[in-house]
Protein backbone atom coordinates (compact mmCIF):
# COMPACT_ATOMS: atom_id res chain seq x y z
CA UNK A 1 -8.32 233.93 -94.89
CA UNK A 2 -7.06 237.62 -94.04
CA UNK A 3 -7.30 239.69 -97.02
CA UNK A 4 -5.86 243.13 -97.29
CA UNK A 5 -8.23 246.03 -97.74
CA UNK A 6 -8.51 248.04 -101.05
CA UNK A 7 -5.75 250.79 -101.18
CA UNK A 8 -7.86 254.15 -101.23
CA UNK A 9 -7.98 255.46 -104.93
CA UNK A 10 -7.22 258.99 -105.45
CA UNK A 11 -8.63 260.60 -108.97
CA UNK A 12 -5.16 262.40 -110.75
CA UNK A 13 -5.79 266.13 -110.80
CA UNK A 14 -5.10 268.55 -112.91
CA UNK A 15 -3.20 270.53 -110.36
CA UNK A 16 -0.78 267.54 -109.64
CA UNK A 17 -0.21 267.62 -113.48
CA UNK A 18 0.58 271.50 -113.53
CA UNK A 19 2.85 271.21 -111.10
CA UNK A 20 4.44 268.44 -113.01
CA UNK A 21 4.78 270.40 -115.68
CA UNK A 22 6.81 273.18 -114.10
CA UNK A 23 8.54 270.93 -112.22
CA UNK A 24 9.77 269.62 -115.35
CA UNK A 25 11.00 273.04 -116.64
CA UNK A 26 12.71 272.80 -113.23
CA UNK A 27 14.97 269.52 -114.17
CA UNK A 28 15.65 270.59 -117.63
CA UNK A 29 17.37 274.09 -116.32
CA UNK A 30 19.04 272.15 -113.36
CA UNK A 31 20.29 269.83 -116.46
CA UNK A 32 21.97 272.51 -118.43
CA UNK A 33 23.56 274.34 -115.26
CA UNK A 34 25.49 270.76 -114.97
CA UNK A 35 25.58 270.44 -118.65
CA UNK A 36 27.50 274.22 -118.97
CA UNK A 37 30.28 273.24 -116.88
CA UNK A 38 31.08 269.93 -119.57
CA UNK A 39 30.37 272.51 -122.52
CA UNK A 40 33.06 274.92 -120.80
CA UNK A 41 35.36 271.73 -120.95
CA UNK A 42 34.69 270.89 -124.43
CA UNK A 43 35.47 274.33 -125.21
CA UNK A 44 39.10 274.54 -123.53
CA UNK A 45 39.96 270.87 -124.91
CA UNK A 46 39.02 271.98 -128.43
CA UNK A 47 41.14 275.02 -127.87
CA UNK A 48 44.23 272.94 -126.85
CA UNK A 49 44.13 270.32 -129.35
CA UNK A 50 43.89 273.58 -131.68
CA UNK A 51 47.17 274.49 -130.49
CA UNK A 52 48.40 270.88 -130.57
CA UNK A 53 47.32 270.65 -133.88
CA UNK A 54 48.96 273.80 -135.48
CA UNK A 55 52.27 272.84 -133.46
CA UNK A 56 52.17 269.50 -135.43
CA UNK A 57 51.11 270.78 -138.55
CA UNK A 58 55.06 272.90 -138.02
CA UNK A 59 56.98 270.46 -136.59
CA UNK A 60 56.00 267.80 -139.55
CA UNK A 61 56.25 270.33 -142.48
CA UNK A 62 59.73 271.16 -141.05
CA UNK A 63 60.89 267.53 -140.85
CA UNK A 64 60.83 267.59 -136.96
CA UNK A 65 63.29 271.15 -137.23
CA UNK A 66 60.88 273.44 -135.60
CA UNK A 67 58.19 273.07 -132.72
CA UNK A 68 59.44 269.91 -130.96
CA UNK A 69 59.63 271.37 -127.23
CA UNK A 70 56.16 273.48 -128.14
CA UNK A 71 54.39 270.60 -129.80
CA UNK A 72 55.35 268.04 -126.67
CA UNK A 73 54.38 271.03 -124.01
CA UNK A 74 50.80 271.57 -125.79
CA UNK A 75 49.65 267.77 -126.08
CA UNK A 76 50.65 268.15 -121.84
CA UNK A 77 48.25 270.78 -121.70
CA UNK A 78 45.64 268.94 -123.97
CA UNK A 79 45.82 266.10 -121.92
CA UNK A 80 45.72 267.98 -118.53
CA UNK A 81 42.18 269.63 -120.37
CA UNK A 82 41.30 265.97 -121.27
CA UNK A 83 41.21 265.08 -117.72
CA UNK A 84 39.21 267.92 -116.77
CA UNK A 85 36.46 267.31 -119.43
CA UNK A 86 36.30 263.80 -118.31
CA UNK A 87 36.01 265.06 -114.65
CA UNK A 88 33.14 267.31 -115.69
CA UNK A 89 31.70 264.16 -117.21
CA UNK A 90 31.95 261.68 -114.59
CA UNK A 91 29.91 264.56 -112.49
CA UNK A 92 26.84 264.49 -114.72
CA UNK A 93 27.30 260.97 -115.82
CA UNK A 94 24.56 259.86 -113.77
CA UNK A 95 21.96 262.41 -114.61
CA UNK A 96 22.59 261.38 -118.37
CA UNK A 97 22.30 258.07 -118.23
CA UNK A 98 19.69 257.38 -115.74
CA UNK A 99 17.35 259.75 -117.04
CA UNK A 100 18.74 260.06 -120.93
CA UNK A 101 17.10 263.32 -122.55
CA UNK A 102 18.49 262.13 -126.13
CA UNK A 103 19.94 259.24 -127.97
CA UNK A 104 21.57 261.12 -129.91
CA UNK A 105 24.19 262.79 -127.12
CA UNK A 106 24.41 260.04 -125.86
CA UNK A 107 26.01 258.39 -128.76
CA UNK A 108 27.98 261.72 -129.37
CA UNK A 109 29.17 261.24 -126.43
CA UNK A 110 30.37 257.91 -127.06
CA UNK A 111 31.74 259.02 -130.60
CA UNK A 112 34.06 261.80 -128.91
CA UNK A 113 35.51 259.78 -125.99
CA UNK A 114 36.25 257.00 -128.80
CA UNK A 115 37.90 259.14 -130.43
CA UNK A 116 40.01 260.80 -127.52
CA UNK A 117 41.18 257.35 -126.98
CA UNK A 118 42.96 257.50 -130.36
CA UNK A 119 45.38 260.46 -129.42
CA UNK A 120 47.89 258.37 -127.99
CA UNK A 121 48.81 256.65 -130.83
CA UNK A 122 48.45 259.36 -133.39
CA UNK A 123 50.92 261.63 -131.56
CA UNK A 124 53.20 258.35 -131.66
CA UNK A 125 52.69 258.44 -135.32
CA UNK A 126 53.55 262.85 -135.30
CA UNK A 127 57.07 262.26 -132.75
CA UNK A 128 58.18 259.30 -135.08
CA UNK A 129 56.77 261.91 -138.28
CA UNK A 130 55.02 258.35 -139.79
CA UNK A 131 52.08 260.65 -140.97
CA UNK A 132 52.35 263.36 -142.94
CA UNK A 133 50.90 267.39 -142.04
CA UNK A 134 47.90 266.68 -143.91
CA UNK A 135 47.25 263.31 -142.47
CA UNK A 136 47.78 265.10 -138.76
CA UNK A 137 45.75 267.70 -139.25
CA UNK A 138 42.26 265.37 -140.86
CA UNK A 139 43.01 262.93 -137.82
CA UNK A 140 42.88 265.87 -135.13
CA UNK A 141 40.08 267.91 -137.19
CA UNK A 142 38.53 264.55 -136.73
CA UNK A 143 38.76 264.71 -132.72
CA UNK A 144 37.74 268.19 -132.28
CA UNK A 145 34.56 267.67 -134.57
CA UNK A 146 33.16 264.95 -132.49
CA UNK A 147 33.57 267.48 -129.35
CA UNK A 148 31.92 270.20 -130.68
CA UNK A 149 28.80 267.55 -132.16
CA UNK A 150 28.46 267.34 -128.10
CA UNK A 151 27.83 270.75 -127.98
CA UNK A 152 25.52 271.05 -131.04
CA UNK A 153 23.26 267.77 -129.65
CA UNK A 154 23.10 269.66 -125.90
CA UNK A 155 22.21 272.58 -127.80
CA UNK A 156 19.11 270.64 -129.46
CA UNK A 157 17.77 269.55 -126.24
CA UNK A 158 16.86 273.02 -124.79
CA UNK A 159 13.54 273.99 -124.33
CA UNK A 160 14.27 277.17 -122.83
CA UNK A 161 14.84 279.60 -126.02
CA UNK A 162 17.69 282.32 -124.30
CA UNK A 163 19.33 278.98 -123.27
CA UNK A 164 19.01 277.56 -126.59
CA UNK A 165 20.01 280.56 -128.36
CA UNK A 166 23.33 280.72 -126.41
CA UNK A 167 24.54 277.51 -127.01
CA UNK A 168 23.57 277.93 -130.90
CA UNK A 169 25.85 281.19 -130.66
CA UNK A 170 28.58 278.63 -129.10
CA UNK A 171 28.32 275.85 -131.10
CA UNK A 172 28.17 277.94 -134.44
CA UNK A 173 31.27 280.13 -133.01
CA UNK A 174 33.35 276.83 -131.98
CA UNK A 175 32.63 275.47 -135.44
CA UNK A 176 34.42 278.99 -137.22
CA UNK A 177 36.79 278.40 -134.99
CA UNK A 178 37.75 275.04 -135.66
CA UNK A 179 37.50 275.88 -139.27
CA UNK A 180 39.69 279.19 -138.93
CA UNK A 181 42.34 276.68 -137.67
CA UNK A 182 41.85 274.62 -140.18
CA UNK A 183 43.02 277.52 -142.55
CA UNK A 184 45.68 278.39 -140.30
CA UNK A 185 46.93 274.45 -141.46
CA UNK A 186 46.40 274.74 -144.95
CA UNK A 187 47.61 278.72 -145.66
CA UNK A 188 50.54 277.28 -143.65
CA UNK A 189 51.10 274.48 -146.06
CA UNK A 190 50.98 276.61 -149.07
CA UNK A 191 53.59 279.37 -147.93
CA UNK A 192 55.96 277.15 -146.40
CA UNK A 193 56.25 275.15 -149.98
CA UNK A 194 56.13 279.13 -152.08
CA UNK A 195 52.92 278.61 -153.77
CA UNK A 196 49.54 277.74 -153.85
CA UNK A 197 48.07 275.57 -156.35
CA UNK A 198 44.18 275.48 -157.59
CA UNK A 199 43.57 273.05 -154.99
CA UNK A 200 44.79 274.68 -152.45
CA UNK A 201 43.72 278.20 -153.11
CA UNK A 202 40.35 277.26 -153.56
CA UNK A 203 40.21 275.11 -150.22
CA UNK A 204 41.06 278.66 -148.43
CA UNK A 205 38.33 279.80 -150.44
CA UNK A 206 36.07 277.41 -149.09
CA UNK A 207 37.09 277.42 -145.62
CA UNK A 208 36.76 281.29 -145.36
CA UNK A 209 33.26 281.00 -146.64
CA UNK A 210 32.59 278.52 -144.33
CA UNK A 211 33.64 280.44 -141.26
CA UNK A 212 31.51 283.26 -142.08
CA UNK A 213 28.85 281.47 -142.54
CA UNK A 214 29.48 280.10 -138.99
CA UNK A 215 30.16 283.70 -137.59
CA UNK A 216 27.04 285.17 -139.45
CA UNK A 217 24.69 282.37 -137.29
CA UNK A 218 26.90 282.87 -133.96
CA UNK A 219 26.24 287.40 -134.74
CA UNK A 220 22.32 286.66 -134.50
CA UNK A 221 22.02 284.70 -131.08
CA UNK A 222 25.25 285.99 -129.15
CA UNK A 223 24.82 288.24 -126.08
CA UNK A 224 25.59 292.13 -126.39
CA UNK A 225 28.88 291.67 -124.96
CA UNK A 226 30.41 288.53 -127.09
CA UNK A 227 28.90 290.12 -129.69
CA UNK A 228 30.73 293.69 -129.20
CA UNK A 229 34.41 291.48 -128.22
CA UNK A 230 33.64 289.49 -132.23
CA UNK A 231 33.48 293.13 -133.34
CA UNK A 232 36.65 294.47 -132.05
CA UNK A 233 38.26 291.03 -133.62
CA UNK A 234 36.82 292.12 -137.12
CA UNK A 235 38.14 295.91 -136.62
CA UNK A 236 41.69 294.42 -135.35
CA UNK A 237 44.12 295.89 -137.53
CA UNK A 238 45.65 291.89 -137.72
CA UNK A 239 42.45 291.35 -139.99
CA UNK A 240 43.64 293.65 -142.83
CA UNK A 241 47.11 291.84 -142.25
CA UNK A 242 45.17 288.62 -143.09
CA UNK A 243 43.03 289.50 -145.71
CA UNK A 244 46.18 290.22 -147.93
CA UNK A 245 48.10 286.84 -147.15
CA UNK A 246 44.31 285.36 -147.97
CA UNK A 247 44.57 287.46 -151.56
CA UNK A 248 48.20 286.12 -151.93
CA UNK A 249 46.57 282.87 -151.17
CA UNK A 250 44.08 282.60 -153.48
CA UNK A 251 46.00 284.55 -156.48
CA UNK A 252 48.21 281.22 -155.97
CA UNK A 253 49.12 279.77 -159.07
CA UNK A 254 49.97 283.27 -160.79
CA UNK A 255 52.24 283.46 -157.37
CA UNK A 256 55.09 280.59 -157.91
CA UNK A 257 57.56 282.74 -155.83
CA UNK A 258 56.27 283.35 -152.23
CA UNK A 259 58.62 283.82 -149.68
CA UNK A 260 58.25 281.02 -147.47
CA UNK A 261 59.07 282.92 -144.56
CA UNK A 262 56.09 284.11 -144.71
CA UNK A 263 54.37 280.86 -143.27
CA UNK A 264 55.59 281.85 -139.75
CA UNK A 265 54.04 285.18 -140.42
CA UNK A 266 50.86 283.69 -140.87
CA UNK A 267 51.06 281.06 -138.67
CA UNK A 268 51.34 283.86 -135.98
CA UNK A 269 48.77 285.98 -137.56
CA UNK A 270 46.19 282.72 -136.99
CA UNK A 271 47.29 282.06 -134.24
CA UNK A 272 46.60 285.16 -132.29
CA UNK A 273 42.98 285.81 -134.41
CA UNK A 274 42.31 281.79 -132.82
CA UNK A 275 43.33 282.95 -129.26
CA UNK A 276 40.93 286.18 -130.06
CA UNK A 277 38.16 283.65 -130.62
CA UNK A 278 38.57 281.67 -127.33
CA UNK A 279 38.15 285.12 -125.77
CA UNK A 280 34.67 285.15 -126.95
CA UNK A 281 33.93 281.67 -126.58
CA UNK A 282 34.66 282.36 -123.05
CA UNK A 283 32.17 285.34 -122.77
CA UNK A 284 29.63 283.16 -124.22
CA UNK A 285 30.08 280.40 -121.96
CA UNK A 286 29.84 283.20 -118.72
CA UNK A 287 26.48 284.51 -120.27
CA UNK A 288 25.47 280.85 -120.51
CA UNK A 289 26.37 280.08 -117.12
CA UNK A 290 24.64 283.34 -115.57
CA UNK A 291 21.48 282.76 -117.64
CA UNK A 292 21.36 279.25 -116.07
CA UNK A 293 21.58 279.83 -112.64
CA UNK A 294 18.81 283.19 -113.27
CA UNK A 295 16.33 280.76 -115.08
CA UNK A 296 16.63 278.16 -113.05
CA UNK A 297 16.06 280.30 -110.08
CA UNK A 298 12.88 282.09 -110.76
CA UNK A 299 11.81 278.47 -112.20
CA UNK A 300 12.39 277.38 -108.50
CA UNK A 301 10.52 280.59 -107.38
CA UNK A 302 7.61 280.03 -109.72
CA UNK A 303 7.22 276.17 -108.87
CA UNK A 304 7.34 276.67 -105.07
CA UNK A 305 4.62 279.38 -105.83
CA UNK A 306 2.16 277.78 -108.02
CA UNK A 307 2.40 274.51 -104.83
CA UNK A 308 1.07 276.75 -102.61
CA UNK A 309 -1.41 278.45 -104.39
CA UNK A 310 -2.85 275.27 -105.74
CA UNK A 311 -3.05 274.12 -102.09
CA UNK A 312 -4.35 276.90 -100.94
CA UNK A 313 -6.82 276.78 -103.73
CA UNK A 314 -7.87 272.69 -102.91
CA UNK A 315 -8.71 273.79 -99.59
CA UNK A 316 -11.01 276.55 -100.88
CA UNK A 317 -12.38 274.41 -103.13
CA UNK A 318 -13.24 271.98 -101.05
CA UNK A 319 -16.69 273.42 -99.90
CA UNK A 320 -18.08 274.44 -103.04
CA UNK A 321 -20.42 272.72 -105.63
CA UNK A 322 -18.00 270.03 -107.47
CA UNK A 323 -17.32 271.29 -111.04
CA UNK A 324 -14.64 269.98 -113.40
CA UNK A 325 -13.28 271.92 -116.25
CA UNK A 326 -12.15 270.80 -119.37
CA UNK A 327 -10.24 273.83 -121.60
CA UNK A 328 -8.77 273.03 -125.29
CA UNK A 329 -5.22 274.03 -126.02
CA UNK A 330 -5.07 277.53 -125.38
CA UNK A 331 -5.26 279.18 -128.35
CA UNK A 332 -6.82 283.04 -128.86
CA UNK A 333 -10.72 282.63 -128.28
CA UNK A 334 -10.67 279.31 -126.79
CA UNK A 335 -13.18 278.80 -124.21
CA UNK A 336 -13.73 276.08 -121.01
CA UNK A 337 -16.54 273.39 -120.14
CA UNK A 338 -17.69 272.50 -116.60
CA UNK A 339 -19.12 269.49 -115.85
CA UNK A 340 -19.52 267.62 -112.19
CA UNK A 341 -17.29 265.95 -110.78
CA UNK A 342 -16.20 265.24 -106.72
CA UNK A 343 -12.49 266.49 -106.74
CA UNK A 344 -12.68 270.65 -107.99
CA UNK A 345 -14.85 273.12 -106.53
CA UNK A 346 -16.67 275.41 -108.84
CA UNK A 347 -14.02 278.27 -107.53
CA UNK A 348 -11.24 275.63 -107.66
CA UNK A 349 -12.16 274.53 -111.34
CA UNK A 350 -12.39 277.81 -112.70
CA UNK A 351 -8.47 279.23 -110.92
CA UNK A 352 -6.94 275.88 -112.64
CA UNK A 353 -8.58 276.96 -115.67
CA UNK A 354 -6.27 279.89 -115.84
CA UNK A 355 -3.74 278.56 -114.08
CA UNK A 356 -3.50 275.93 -117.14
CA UNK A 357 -4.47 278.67 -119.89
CA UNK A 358 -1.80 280.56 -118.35
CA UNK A 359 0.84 277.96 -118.59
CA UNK A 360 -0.12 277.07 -121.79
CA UNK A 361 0.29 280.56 -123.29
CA UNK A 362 3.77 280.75 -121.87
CA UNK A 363 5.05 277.13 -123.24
CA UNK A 364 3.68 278.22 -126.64
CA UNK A 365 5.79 281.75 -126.47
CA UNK A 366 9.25 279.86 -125.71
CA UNK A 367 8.16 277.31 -128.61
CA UNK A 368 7.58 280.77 -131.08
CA UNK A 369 10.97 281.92 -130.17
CA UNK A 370 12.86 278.70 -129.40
CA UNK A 371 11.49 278.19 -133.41
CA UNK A 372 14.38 280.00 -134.49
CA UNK A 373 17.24 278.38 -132.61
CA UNK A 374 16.35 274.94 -133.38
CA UNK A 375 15.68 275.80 -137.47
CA UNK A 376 19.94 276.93 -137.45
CA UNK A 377 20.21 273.66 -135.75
CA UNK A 378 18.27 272.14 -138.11
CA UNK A 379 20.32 273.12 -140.86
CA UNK A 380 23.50 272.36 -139.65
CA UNK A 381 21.93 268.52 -139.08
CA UNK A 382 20.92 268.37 -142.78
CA UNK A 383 24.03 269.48 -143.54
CA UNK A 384 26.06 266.69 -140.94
CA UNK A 385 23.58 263.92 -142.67
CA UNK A 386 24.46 264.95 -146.72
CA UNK A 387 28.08 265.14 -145.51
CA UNK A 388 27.63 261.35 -143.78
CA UNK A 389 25.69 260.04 -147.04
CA UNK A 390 28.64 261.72 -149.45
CA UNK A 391 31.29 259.94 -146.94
CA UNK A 392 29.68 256.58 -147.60
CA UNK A 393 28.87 256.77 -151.10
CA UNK A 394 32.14 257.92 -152.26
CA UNK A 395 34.33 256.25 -149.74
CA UNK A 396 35.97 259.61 -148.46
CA UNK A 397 37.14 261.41 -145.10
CA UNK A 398 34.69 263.64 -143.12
CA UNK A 399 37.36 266.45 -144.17
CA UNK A 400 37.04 265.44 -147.83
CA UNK A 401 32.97 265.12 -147.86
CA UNK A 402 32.34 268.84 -146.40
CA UNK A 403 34.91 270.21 -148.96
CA UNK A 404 32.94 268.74 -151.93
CA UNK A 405 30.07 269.98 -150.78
CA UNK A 406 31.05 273.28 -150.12
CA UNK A 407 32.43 272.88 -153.97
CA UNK A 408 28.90 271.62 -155.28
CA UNK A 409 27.00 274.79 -153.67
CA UNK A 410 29.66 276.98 -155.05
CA UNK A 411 29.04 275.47 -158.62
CA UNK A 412 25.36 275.72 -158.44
CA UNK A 413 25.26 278.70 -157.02
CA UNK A 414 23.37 277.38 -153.84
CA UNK A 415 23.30 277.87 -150.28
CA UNK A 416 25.10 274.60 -148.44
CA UNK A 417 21.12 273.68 -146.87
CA UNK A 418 19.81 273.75 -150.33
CA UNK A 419 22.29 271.49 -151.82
CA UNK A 420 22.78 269.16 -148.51
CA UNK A 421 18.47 268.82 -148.54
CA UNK A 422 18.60 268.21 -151.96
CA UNK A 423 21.08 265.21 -151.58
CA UNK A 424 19.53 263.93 -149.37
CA UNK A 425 16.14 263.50 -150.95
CA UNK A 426 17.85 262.15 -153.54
CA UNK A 427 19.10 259.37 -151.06
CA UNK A 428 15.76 258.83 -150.42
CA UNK A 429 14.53 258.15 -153.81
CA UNK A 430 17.39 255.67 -154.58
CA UNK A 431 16.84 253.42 -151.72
């Protein structure tokens, strides 16, 4: 009876596990550079349904008068974007799926492209005007939401902090975006009809609070230069323009006599402060890109380093008195432990040693400042989660359920995270 002979065993080292440690550090960068061309995508599809949306929101609230050749001529260019973010999909497909980093993507994912596949048929419903401007605008709000939730669950699963921090500047700066649009719709609605009622004037109020709440988390992670273009935005001489429509706004219901003319004024006014935006979304998205490709490069450069002096290192090792050393976690004062053992050298044991401390002390530094990007993130997931809890309890849009909770922090005098943590513990206690 021939039986095969024992396959040699070879004790796991801790070199092998250092180098699997920046060698995942490695994958995660190589991730995001294929993850910031999809984010670009997102970013320019947003954009165009934007500008799909506001041409809808004019050609319904003038009864199919104005914005017919414009409205048909953006949804082209939405869809031509749509292909493009699907391209950029299909190329990192396989990278997501067979080696998922998070569930939750994953299902965002799913949630957007679900939701692309509804277009069609609500832009049958806007040609044949079977839905009215508001209806339009909640069903494409709707759409661009679950695109930029892509961005905010990519932005979760950074572990380098710079990365992180950029995408937290992008996601926070897409979401003022989306909801400067969103008053573009609704300051729209109220001049074309000659006044604002208390519903209305207090939505703007809302929505403008919103977006600078947006813009004031986008100001503390952007790069010098996005930073310095969102800065020549605010000193635009447009701004002043729109700050006194927004007064005429919300002085509404002592204003029964606007000139409804002055919807196109603001509509154009919007319009060019949304194209400003994309301007900076863009330098964003370059700073992203170029941080990318520089981290992942010196993480290439530092993994094909540390190989070679660990090898160089085993074969030193070899010839000396076996040692093993076992070191705690890396903290300030820690010490080491050598015992025997027949794979590290007493030389060998004690370079690991600092080769781990080393490592360790870096991983804990991008943790201390990564802390910061993932508590915004944090706060905009409480909020998502109140806003999903308020949807189901009171049977209301996703439109509907941030309003009323932008109205409940504004009567308590609360910050949104206060109020949104606060429901949900309260969810928690009535289950």
């Amino acid at each position: 009876m021939n039986t095969k002979p024992a396959a040699s065993h070879q004790s796991p080292k801790a070199g092998d596990y250092l180098i699997a440690s920046k060698t995942c550090e490695l994958l995660n960068l190589q991730y995001f550079l294929q993850m910031g061309k999809l984010v670009q995508c997102i970013s320019n599809l947003v954009h165009g349904l934007q500008r799909e949306r506001g041409a809808s929101n004019v050609f319904l609230g003038s009864s199919g008068q104005k914005f017919r050749e414009e409205r048909a001529c953006l949804a082209g260019e939405s869809d031509r974007l749509r292909k493009d973010f699907e391209l950029a999909l299909a190329e990192i497909h396989e990278e997501l799926t067979g080696h998922p980093v998070s569930s939750r993507l994953l299902n965002q994912i799913a949630s957007a492209l679900h939701s692309l596949d509804g277009l069609g048929e609500l832009r049958r419903c806007v040609v044949a005007q079977k839905i009215t401007a508001e209806s339009a605008t909640e069903n494409y709000s709707s759409l661009i939401h679950h695109l930029i939730a892509v961005v905010f669950e990519a932005a979760d699963t950074a572990v380098d902090p710079t990365i992180a921090g950029l995408l937290v500047a992008m996601v926070h700066l897409m979401n003022g975006k989306e909801l400067c649009g969103q008053e573009r719709a609704v300051g729209s609605a109220g001049f074309s009809s000659g006044a604002f009622d208390r519903a209305l004037s207090r939505r703007m109020t809302h929505l403008l609070e919103a977006q600078e709440r947006c813009f004031d988390v986008f100001a503390s992670f952007a790069d010098v230069d996005s930073l310095s273009l969102w800065q020549e935005i605010r000193a635009h001489e447009r701004e002043r323009e729109i700050e006194r429509m927004r007064h005429l706004a919300s002085s509404g219901s002592r204003n029964k006599d606007l000139d409804p003319e002055l919807a196109d004024h603001w509509f154009k006014l919007m319009t060019e402060r949304i194209d400003a935006l994309k301007q900076v979304e863009g330098s964003v998205e370059g700073w992203f890109h170029n941080r990318c490709v520089e981290r992942f490069a010196d993480a290439k450069q530092s993994l094909a380093h540390q190989e070679t002096l660990i090898a160089s290192l085993d074969t030193e090792g070899s010839s000396h008195q076996p040692l093993l050393v076992l070191c705690d976690s890396g903290s300030e004062g820690a010490t080491g432990k050598a015992f025997s053992n027949s794979d590290v050298g007493r030389q060998f044991g004690r370079s690991i040693f600092e080769l781990v401390q080393e490592q360790t002390r870096r991983l804990q530094h991008m943790n201390d400042e990564l802390q910061s990007a993932k508590e915004a993130l944090e706060e905009r997931k409480t909020q998502e989660k109140a806003v999903l809890l308020l949807m189901e309890h009171r049977r209301i849009s996703n439109d509907e359920a941030h309003r009323l909770l932008r109205k409940l922090a504004m009567d308590q005098g609360r910050k949104l995270p206060e109020v949104a943590r606060s429901l949900i513990s309260m969810a928690e206690v009535l289950k």
